[in-house]
C-alpha atoms as a PDB file:
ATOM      1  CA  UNK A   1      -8.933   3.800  20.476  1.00  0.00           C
ATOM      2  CA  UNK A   2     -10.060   3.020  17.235  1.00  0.00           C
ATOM      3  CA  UNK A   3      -7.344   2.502  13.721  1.00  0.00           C
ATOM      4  CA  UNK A   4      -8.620   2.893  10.406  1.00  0.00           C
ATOM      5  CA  UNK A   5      -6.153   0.720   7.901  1.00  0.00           C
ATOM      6  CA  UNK A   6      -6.054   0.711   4.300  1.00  0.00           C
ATOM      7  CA  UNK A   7      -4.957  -1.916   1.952  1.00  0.00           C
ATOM      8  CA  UNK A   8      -2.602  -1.807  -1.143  1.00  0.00           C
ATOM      9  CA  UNK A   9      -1.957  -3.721  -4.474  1.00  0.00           C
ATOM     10  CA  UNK A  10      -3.613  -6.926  -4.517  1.00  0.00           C
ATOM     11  CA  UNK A  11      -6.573  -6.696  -2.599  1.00  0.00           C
ATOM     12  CA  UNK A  12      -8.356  -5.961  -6.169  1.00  0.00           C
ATOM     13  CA  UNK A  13     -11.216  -7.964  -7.441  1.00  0.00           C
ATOM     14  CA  UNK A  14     -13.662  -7.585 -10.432  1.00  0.00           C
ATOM     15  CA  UNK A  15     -17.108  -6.089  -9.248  1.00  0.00           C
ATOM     16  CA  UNK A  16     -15.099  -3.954  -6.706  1.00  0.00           C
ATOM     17  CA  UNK A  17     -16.917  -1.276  -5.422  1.00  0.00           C
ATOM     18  CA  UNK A  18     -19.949  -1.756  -7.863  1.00  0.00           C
ATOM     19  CA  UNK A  19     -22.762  -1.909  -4.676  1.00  0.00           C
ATOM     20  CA  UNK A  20     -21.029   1.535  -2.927  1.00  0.00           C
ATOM     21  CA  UNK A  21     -22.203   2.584  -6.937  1.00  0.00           C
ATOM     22  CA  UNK A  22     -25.476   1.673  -7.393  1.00  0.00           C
ATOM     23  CA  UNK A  23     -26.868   2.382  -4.092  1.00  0.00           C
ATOM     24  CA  UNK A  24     -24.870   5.457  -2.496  1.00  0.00           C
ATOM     25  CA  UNK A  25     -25.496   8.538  -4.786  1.00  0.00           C
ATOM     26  CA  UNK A  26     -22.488  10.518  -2.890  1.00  0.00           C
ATOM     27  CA  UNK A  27     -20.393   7.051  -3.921  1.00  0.00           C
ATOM     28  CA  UNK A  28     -21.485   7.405  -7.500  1.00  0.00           C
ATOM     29  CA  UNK A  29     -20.764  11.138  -7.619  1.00  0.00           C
ATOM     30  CA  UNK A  30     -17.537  10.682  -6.703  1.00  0.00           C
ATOM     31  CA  UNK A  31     -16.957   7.382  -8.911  1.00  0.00           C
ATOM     32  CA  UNK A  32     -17.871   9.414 -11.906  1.00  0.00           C
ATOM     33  CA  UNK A  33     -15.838  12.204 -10.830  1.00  0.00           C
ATOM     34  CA  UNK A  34     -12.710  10.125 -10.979  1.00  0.00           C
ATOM     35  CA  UNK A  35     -13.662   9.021 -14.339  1.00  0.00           C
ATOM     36  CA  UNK A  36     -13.169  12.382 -15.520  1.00  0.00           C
ATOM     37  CA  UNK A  37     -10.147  13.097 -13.662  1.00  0.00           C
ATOM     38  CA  UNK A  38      -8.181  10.030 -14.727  1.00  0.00           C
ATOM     39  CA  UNK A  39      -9.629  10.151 -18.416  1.00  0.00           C
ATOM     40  CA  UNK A  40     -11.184   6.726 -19.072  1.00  0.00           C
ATOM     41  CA  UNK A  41     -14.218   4.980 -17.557  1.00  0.00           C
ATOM     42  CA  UNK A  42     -12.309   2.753 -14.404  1.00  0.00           C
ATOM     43  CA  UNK A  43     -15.997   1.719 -13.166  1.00  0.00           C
ATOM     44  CA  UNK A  44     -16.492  -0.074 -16.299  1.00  0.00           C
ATOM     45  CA  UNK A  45     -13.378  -2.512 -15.669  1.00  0.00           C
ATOM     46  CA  UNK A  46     -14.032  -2.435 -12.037  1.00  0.00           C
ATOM     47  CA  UNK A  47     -17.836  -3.428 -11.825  1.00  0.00           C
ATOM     48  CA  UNK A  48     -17.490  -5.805 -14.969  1.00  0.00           C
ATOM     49  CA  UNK A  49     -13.633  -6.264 -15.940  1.00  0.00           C
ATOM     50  CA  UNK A  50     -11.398  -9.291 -16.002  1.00  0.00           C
ATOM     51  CA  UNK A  51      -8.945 -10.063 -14.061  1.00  0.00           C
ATOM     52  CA  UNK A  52      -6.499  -9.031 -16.142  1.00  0.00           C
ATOM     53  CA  UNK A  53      -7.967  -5.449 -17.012  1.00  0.00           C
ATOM     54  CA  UNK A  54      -7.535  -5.125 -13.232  1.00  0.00           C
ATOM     55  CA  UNK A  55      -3.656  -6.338 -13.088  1.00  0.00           C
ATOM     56  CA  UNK A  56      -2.799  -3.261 -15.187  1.00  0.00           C
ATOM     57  CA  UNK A  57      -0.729  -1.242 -12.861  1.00  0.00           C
ATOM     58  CA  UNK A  58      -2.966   1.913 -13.705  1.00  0.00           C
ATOM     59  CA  UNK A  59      -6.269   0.327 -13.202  1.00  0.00           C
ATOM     60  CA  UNK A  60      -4.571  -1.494  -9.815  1.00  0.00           C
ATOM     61  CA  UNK A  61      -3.539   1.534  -7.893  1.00  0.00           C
ATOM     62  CA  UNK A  62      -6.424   3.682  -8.808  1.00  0.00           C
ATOM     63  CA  UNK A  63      -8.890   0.996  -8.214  1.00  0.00           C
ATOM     64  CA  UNK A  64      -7.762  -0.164  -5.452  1.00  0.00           C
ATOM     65  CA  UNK A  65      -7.958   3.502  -3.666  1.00  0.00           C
ATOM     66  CA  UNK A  66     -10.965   4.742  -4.834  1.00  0.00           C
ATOM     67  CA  UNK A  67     -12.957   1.639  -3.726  1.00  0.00           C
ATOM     68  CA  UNK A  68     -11.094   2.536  -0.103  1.00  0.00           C
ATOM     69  CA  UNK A  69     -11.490   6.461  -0.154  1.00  0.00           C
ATOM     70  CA  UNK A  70     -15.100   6.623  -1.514  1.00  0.00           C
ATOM     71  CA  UNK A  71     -16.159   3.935   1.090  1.00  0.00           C
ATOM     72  CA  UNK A  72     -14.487   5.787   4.137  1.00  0.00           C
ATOM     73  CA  UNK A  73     -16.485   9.181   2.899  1.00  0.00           C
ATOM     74  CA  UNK A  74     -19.647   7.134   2.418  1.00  0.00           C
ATOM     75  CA  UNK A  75     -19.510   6.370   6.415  1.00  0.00           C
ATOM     76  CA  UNK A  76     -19.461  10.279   7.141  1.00  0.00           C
ATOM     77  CA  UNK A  77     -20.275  11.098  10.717  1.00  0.00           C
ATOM     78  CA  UNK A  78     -18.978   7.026  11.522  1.00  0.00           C
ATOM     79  CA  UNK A  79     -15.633   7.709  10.394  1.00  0.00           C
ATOM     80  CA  UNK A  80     -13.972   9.184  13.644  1.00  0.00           C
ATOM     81  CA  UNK A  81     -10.449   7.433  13.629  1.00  0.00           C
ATOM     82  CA  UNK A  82      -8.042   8.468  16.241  1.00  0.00           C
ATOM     83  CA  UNK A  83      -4.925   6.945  13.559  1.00  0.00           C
ATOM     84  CA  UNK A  84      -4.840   5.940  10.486  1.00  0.00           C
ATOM     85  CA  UNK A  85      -2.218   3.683   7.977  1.00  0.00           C
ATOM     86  CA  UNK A  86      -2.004   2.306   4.946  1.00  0.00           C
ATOM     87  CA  UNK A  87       0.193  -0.486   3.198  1.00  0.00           C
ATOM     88  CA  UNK A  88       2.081   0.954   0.479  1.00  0.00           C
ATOM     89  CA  UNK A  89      -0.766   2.486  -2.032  1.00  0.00           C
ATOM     90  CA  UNK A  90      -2.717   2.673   0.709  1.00  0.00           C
ATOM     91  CA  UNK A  91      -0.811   5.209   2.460  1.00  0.00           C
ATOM     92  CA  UNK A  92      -2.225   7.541  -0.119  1.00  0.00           C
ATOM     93  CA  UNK A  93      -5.937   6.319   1.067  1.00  0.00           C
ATOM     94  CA  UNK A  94      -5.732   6.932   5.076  1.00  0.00           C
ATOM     95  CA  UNK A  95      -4.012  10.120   3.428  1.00  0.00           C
ATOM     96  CA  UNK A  96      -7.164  11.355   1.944  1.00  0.00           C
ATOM     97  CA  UNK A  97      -9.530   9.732   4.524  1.00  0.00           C
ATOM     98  CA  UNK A  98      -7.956  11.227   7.167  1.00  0.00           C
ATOM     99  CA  UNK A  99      -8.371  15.362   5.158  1.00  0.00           C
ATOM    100  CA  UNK A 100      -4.584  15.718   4.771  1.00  0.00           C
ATOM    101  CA  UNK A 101      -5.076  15.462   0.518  1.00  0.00           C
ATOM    102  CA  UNK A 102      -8.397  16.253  -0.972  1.00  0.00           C
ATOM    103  CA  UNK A 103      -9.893  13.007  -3.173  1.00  0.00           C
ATOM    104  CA  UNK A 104      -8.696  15.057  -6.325  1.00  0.00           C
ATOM    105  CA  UNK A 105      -5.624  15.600  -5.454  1.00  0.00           C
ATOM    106  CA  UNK A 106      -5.190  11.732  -4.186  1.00  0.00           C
ATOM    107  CA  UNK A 107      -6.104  10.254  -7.602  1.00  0.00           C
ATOM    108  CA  UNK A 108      -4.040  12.893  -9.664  1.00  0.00           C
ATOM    109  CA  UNK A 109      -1.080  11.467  -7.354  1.00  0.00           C
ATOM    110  CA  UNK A 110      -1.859   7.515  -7.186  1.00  0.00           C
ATOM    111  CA  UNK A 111      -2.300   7.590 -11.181  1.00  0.00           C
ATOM    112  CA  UNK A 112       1.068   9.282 -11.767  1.00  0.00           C
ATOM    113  CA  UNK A 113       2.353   6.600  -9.055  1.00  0.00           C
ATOM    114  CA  UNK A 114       1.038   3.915 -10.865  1.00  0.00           C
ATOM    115  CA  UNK A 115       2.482   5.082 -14.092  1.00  0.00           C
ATOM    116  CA  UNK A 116       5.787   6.176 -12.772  1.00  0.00           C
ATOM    117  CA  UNK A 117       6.186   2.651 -10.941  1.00  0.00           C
ATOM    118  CA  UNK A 118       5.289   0.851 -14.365  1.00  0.00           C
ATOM    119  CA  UNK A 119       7.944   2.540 -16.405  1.00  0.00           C
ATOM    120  CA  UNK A 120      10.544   1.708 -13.467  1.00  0.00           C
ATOM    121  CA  UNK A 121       9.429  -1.988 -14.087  1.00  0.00           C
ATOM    122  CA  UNK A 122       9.527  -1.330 -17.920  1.00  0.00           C
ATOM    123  CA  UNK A 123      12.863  -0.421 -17.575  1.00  0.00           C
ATOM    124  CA  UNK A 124      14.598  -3.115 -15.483  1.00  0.00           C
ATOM    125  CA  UNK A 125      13.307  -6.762 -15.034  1.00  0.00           C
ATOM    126  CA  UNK A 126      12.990  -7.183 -11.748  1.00  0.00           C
ATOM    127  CA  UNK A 127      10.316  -8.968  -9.298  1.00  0.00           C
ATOM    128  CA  UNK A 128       9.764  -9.778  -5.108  1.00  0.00           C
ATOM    129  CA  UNK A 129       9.196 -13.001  -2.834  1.00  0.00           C
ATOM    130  CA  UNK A 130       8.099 -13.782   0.185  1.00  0.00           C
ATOM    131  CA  UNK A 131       9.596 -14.982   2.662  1.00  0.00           C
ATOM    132  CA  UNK A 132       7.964 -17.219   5.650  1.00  0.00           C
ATOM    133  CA  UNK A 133       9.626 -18.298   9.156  1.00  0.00           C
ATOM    134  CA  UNK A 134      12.756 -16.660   9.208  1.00  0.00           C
ATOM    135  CA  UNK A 135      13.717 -13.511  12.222  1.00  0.00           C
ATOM    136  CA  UNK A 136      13.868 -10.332   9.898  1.00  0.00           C
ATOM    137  CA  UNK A 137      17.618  -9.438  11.094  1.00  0.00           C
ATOM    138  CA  UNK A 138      18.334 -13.346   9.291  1.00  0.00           C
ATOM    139  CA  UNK A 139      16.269 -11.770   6.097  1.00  0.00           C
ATOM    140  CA  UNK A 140      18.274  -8.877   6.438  1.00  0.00           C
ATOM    141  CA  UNK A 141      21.687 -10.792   6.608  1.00  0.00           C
ATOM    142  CA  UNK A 142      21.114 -13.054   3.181  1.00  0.00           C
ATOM    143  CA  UNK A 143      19.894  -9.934   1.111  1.00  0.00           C
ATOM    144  CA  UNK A 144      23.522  -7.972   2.344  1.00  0.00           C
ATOM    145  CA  UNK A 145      25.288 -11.191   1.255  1.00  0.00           C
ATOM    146  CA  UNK A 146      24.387 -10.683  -2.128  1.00  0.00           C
ATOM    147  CA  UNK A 147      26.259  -7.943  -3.397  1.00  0.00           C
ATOM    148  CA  UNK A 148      26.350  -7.888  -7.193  1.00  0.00           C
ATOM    149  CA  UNK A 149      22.388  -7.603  -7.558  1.00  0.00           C
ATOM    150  CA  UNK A 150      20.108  -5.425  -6.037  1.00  0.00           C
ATOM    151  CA  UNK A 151      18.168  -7.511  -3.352  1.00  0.00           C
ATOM    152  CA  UNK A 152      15.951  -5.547  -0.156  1.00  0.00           C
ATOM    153  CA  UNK A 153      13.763  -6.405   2.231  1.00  0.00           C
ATOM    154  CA  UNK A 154      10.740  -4.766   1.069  1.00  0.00           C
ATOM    155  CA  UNK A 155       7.590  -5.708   2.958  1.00  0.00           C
ATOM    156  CA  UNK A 156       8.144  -6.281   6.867  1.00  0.00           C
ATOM    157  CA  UNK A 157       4.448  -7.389   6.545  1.00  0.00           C
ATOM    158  CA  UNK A 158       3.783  -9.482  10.254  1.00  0.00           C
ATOM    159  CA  UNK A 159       6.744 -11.402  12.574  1.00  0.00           C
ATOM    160  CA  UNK A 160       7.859 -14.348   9.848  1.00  0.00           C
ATOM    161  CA  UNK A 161       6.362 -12.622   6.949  1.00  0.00           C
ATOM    162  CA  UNK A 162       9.463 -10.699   4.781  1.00  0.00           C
ATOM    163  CA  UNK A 163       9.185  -9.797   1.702  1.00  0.00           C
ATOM    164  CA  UNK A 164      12.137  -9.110  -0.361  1.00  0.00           C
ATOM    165  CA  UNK A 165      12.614  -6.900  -3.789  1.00  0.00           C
ATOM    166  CA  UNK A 166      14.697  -6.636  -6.517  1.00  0.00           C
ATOM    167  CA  UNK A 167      16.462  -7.724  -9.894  1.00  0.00           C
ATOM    168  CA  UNK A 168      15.073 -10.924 -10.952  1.00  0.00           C
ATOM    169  CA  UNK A 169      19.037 -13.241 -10.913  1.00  0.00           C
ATOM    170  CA  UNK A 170      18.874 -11.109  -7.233  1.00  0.00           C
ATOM    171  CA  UNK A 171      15.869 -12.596  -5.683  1.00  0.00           C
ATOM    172  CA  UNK A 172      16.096 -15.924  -7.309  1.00  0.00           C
ATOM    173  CA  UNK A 173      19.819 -16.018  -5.279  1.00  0.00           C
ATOM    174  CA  UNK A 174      18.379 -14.640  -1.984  1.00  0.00           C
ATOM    175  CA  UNK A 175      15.179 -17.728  -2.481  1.00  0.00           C
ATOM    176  CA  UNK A 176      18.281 -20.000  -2.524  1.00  0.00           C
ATOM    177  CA  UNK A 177      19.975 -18.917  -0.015  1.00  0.00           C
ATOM    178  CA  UNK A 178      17.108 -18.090   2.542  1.00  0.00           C
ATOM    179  CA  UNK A 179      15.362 -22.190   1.736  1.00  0.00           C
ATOM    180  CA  UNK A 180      19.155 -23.255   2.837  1.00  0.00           C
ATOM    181  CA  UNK A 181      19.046 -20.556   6.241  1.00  0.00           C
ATOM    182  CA  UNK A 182      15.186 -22.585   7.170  1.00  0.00           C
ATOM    183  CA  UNK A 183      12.392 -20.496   5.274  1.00  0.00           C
ATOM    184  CA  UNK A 184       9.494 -22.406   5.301  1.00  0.00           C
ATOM    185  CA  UNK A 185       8.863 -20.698   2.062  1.00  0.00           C
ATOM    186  CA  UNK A 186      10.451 -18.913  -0.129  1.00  0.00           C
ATOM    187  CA  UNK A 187       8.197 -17.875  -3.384  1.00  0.00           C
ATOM    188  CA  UNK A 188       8.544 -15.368  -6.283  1.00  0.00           C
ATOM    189  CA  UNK A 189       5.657 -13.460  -6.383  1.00  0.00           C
ATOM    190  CA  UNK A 190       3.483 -12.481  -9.464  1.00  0.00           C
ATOM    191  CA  UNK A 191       4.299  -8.850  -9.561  1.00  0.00           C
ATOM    192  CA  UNK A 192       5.660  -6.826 -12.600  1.00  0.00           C
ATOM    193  CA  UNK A 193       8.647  -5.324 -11.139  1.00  0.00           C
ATOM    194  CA  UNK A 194      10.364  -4.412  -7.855  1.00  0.00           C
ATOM    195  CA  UNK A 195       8.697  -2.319  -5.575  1.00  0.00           C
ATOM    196  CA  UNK A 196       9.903  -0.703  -2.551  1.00  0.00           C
ATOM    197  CA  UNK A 197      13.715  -1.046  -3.696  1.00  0.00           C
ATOM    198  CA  UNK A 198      16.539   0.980  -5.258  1.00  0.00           C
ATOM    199  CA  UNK A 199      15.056   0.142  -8.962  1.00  0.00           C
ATOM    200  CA  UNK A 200      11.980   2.313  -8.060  1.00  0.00           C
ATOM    201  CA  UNK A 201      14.431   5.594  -8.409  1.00  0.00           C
ATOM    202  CA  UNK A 202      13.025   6.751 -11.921  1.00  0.00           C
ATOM    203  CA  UNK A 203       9.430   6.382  -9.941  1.00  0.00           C
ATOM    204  CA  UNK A 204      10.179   8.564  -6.679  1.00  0.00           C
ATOM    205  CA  UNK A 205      12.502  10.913  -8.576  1.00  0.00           C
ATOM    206  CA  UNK A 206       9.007  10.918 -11.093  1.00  0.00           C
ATOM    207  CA  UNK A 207       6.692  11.231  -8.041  1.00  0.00           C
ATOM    208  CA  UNK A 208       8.928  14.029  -6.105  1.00  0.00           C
ATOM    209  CA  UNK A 209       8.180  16.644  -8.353  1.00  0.00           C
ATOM    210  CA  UNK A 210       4.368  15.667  -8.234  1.00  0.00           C
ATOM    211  CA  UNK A 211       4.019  15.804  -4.516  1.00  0.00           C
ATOM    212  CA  UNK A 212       5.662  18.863  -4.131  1.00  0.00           C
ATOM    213  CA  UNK A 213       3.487  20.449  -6.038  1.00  0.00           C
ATOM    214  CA  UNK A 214       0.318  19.142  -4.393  1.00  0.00           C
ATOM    215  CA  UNK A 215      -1.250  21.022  -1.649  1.00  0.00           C
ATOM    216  CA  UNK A 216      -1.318  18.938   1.629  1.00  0.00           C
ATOM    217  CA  UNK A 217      -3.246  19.786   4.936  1.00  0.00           C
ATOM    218  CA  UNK A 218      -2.944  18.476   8.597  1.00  0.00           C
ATOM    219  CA  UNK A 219      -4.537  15.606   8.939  1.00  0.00           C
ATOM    220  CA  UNK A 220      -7.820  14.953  11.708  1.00  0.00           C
ATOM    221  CA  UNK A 221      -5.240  12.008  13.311  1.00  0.00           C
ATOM    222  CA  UNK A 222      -2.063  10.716  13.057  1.00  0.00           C
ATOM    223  CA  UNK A 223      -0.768   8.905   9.994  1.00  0.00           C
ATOM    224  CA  UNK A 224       1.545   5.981  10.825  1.00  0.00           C
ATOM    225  CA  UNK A 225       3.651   5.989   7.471  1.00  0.00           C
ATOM    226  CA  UNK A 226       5.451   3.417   5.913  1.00  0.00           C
ATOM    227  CA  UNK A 227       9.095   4.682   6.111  1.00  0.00           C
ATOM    228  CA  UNK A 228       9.505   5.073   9.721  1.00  0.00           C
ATOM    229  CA  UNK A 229       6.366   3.352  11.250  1.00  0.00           C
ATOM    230  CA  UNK A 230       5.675   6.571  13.269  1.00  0.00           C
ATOM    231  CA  UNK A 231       2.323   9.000  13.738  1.00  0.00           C
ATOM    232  CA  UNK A 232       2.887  12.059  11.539  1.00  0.00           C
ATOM    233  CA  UNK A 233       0.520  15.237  11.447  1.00  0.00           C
ATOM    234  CA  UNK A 234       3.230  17.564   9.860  1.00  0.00           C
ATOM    235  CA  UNK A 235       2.361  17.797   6.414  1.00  0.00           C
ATOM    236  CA  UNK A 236       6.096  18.758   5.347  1.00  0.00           C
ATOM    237  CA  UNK A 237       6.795  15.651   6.998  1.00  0.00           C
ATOM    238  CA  UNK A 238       4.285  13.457   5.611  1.00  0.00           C
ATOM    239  CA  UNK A 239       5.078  14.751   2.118  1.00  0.00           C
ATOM    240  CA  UNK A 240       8.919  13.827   2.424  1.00  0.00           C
ATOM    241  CA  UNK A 241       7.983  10.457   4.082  1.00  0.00           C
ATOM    242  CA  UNK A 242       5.770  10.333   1.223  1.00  0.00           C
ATOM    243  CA  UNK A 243       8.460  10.667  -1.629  1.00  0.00           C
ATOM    244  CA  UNK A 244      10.697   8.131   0.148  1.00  0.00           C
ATOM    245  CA  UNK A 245       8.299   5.754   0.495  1.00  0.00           C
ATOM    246  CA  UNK A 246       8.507   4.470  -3.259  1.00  0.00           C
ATOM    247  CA  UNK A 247      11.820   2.982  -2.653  1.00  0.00           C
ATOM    248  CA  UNK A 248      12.247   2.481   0.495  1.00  0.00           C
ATOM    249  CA  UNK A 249      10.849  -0.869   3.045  1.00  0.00           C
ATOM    250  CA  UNK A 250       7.150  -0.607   4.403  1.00  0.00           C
ATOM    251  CA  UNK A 251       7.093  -1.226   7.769  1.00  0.00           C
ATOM    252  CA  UNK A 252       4.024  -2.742   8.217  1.00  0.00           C
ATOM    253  CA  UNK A 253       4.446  -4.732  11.670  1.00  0.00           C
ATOM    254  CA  UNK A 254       6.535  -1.719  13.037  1.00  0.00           C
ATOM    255  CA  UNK A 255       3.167   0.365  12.591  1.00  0.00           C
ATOM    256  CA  UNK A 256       0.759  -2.174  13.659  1.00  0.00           C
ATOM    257  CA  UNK A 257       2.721  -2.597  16.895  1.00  0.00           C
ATOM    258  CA  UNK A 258       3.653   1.156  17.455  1.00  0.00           C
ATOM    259  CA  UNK A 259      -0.395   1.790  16.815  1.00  0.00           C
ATOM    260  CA  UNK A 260      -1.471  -0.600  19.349  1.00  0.00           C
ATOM    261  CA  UNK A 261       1.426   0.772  21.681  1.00  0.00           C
ATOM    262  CA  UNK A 262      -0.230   4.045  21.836  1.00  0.00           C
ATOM    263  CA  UNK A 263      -3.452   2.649  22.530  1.00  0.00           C
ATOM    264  CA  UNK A 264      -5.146   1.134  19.557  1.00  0.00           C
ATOM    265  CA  UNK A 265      -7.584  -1.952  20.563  1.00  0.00           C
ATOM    266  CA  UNK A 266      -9.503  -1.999  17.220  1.00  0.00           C
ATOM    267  CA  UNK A 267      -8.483  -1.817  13.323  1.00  0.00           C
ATOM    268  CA  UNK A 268     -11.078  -1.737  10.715  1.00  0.00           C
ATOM    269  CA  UNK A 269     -10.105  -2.494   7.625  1.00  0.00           C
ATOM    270  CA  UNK A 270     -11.803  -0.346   4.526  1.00  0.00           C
ATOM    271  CA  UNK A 271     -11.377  -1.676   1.258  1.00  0.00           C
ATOM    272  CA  UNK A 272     -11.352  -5.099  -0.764  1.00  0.00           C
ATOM    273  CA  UNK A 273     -10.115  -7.956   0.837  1.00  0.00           C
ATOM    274  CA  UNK A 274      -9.212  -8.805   4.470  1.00  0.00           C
ATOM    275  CA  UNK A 275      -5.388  -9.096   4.063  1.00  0.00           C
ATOM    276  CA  UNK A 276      -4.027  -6.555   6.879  1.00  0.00           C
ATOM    277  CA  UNK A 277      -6.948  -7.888   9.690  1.00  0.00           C
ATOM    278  CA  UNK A 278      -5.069 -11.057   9.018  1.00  0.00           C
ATOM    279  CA  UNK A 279      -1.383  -9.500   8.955  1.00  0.00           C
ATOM    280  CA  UNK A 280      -2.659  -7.200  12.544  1.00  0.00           C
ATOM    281  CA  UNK A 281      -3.552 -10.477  14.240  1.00  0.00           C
ATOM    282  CA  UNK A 282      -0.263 -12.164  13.363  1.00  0.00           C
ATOM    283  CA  UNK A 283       0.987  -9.107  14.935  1.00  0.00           C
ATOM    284  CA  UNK A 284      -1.257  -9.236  18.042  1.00  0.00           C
ATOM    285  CA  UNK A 285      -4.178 -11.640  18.058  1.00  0.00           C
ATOM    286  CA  UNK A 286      -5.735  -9.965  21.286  1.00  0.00           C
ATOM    287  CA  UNK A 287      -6.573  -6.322  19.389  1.00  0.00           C
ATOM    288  CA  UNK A 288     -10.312  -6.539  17.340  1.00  0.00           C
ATOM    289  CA  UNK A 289     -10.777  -6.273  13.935  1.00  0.00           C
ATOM    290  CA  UNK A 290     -12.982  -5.959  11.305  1.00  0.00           C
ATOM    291  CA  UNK A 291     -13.902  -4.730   7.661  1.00  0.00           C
ATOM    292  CA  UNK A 292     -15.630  -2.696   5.365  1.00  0.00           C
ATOM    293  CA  UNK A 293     -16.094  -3.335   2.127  1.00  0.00           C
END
């Protein structure tokens, strides 16, 4: 069985998507369509940004999900996944590629996600780490211990691969205190804010209201979501998983391993970069993978 997975914040890079442009017409249809939608031209800093046009949370998210969607639509009749996932924003990808939102209605969504996430950062400094070689329960301990700042394991994202959210005197106590447990590593990352934690409230309280009022349809497959690392076809389901998902851990290995437990040999990859074929073969380094980009 075959696994479609889509990748999140970071994977961006400048000229992203500008090929899929130039030479598929259905790609550039749809490129200029989300131009319109999202009310400024996000081809211009994607083909021939900089760098930091693309950190802008609401260039990012957008950017990062249209390169992902309009590739999977550009493979029509080759696209026949039997699941689908995405990590974090790119739940909102395998979403679309996999018919349960229409593209419209996916953009509309990620932009307000982006926006919603970058007043939450706005509002309270906060930032994440990663974490190498420690067992997650050991992760799970030191961010307990520290109970006057919010500090959560965030991104489960292979076995020995944590990382951890929240306020910024928070993580740098946790970095501490998780060097002293054995971490081989221990490293603030360059991130505006702290995602998948209890200081993303304003954002899923923000994002609710959005996603309830979006139309949602059974997917063609199962979605493994983030929240609970399970298949969903329900769409009341997937929309509540949905809404939780901005403040709550992704479960990243959890779904790799649970996808490959009900039968998945092979995960392509569609999107920039190659980060989750590396995270799926710390996970299992017998299943194939590949990319499209």
């Amino acid at each position: 069985m075959k696994a479609y997975v889509f990748p999140g914040q970071g994977a961006q890079f400048v000229g992203m998507g500008k090929d899929l442009y130039e030479n598929n017409p259905l790609a550039k249809e749809m490129f200029e369509k989300a131009n319109e939608i999202l009310g400024f031209r996000i081809t211009d800093l994607m083909f021939a940004g900089t760098d930091e046009d693309l950190r802008q949370t609401k260039v990012t998210q957008p950017a990062i999900f249209l390169h992902s969607v309009i590739l999977a639509k550009t493979l029509g009749d080759q696209f026949k996944p039997d699941m689908v996932a995405g990590h974090s924003l790119g739940e909102f990808s395998a979403l679309v590629a996999a018919g349960a939102l229409s593209f419209e209605d996916g953009l509309v969504l990620v932009s307000k996600r982006a926006l919603a996430m970058q007043k939450a950062c706005e509002a309270t400094p906060s930032t994440m780490a990663a974490v190498l070689n420690l067992p997650d329960a050991t992760v799970e301990e030191i961010c307990a211990t520290i109970t006057d700042e919010v500090v959560v394991p965030a991104n489960y994202n292979c076995p020995g691969q944590i990382v951890i959210s929240g306020s910024v005197p928070g993580i740098d106590a946790a970095c501490e205190k998780m060097l002293a447990a054995g971490a081989k590593r221990a490293l603030k990352l360059k991130v505006g804010g702290a995602f998948h934690s209890p200081l993303m409230e304003p954002a899923r309280t923000e994002l609710a209201e959005a996603i309830e009022q979006t139309s949602f349809n059974k997917p063609v497959c199962p979605v493994y979501q983030n929240v609970n690392a399970k298949p969903q076809t329900d769409p009341v389901t997937i929309k509540e998983n949905l809404v939780a998902q901005l403040t709550a851990p992704v479960r990243w290995t959890q779904s790799v391993e649970n996808m490959i437990a009900d039968g998945a040999v092979k995960f392509t990859e569609v999107g920039p970069g190659a980060v989750l074929q590396g995270l799926v073969k710390k996970v299992n380094k017998e299943v194939e993978t590949e990319g499209i980009q």
